[in-house]
Protein backbone atom coordinates (compact mmCIF):
# COMPACT_ATOMS: atom_id res chain seq x y z
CA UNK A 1 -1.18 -27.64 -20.47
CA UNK A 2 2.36 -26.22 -20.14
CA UNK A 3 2.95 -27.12 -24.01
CA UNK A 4 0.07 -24.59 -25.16
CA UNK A 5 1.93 -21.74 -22.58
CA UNK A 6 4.85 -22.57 -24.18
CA UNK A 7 3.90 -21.94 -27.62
CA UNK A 8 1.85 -19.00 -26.57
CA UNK A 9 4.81 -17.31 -25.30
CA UNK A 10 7.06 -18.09 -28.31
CA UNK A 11 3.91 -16.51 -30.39
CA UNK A 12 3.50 -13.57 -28.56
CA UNK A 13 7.81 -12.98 -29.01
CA UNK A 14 7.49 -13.40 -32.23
CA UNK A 15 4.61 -10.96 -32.94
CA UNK A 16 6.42 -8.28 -30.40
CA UNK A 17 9.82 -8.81 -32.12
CA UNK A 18 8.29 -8.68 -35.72
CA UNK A 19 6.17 -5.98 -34.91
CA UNK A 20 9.71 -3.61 -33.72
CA UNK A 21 11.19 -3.81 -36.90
CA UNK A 22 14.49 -4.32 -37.81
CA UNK A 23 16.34 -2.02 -35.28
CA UNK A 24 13.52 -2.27 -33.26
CA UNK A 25 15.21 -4.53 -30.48
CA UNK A 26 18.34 -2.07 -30.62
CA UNK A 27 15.99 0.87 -29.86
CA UNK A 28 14.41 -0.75 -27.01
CA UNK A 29 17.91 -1.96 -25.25
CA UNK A 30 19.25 1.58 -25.79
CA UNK A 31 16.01 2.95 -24.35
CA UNK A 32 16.30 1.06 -21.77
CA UNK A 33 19.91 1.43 -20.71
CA UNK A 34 19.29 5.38 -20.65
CA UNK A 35 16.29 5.12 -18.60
CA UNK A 36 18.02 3.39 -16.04
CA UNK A 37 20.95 5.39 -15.94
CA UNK A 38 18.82 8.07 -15.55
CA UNK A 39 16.84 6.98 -12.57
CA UNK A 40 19.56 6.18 -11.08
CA UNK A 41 21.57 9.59 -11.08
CA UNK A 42 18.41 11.47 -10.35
CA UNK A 43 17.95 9.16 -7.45
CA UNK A 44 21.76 9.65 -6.07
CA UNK A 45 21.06 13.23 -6.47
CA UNK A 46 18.42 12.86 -3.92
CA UNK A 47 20.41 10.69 -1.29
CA UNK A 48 20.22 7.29 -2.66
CA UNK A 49 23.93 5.07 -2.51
CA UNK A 50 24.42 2.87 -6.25
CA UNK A 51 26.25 -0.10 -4.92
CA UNK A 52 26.80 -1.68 -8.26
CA UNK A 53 30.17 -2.09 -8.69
CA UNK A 54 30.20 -2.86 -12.26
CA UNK A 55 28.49 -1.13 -15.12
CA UNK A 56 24.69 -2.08 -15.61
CA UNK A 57 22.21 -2.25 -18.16
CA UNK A 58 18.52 -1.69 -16.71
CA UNK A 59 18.66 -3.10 -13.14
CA UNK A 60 20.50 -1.69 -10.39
CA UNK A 61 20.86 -1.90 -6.68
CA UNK A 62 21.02 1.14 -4.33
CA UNK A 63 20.69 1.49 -0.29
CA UNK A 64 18.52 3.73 0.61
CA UNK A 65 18.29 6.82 3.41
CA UNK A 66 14.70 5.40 4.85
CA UNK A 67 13.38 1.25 4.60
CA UNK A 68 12.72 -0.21 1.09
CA UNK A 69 9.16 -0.85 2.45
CA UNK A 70 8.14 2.50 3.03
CA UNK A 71 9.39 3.68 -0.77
CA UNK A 72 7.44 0.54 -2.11
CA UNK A 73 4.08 1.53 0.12
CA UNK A 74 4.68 5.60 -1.03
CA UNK A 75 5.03 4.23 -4.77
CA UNK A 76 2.18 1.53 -4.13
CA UNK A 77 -0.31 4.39 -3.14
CA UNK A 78 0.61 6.71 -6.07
CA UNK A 79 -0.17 3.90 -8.32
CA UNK A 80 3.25 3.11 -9.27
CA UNK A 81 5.21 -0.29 -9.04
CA UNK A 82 8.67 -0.45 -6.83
CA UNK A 83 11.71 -2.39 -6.83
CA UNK A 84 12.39 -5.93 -5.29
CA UNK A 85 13.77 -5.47 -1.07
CA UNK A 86 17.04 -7.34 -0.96
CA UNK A 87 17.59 -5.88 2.91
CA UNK A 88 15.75 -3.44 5.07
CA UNK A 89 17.73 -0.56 3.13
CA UNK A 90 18.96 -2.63 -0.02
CA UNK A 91 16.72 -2.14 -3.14
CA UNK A 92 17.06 -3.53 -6.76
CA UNK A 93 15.69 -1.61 -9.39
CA UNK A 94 14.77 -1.82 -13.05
CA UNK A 95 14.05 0.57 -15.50
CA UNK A 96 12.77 -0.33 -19.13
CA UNK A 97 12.11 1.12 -22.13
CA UNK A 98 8.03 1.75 -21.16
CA UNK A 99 9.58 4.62 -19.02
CA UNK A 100 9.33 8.57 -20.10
CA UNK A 101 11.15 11.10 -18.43
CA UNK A 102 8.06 12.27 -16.56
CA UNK A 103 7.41 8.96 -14.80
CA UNK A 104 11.03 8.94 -13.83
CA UNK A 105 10.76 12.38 -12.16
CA UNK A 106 7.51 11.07 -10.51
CA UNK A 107 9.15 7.88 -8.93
CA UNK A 108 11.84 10.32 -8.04
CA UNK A 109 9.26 12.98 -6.28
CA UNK A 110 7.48 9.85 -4.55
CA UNK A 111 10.64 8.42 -2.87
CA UNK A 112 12.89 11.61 -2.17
């Protein structure tokens, strides 16, 4: 019944918003906003192009120097998930607040 997924959604928000705390939410945008900024420079560093245009909050979209589907099958077999393929060398990425800075030099090491 979509009614009862509904509802169990809106319950499991409300128990993951409650459960942050008042500045929780903040914490977890601001998290999030430095991961990706992160991942992002570490990955230009490395040869990767941003072609966002604008500033970003956690996704971003960057060509890359070999096809997305060999980064997303290198990342696949280190256990790790990739980004969306928007073109043979077009690749959106997101970066949330689960990350540390460890996993973000790991996805780094996998796709250099």
């Amino acid at each position: 019944n979509i009614c009862t997924n509904q509802a169990l959604n809106a319950l499991a928000s409300t128990i993951y918003l409650s459960l942050l705390g008042k500045t929780g939410l903040q914490n977890v945008a601001a998290r999030s906003y430095k991961n990706a900024h992160t991942l992002c420079n570490k990955l230009e560093a490395v040869g990767f192009r941003l072609l966002n245009d604008k500033p970003f909050y956690n996704e971003f979209l960057v060509q890359t120097p070999v096809p997305v589907e060999t980064l997303n099958a290198r990342l696949q077999d280190a256990g790790m998930l990739g980004g969306l393929e928007l073109d043979k060398n077009k690749w959106l990425l997101c970066a949330t607040e689960m990350l540390d800075e460890k996993d973000i030099e790991k996805f780094v090491e996998i796709v250099k």
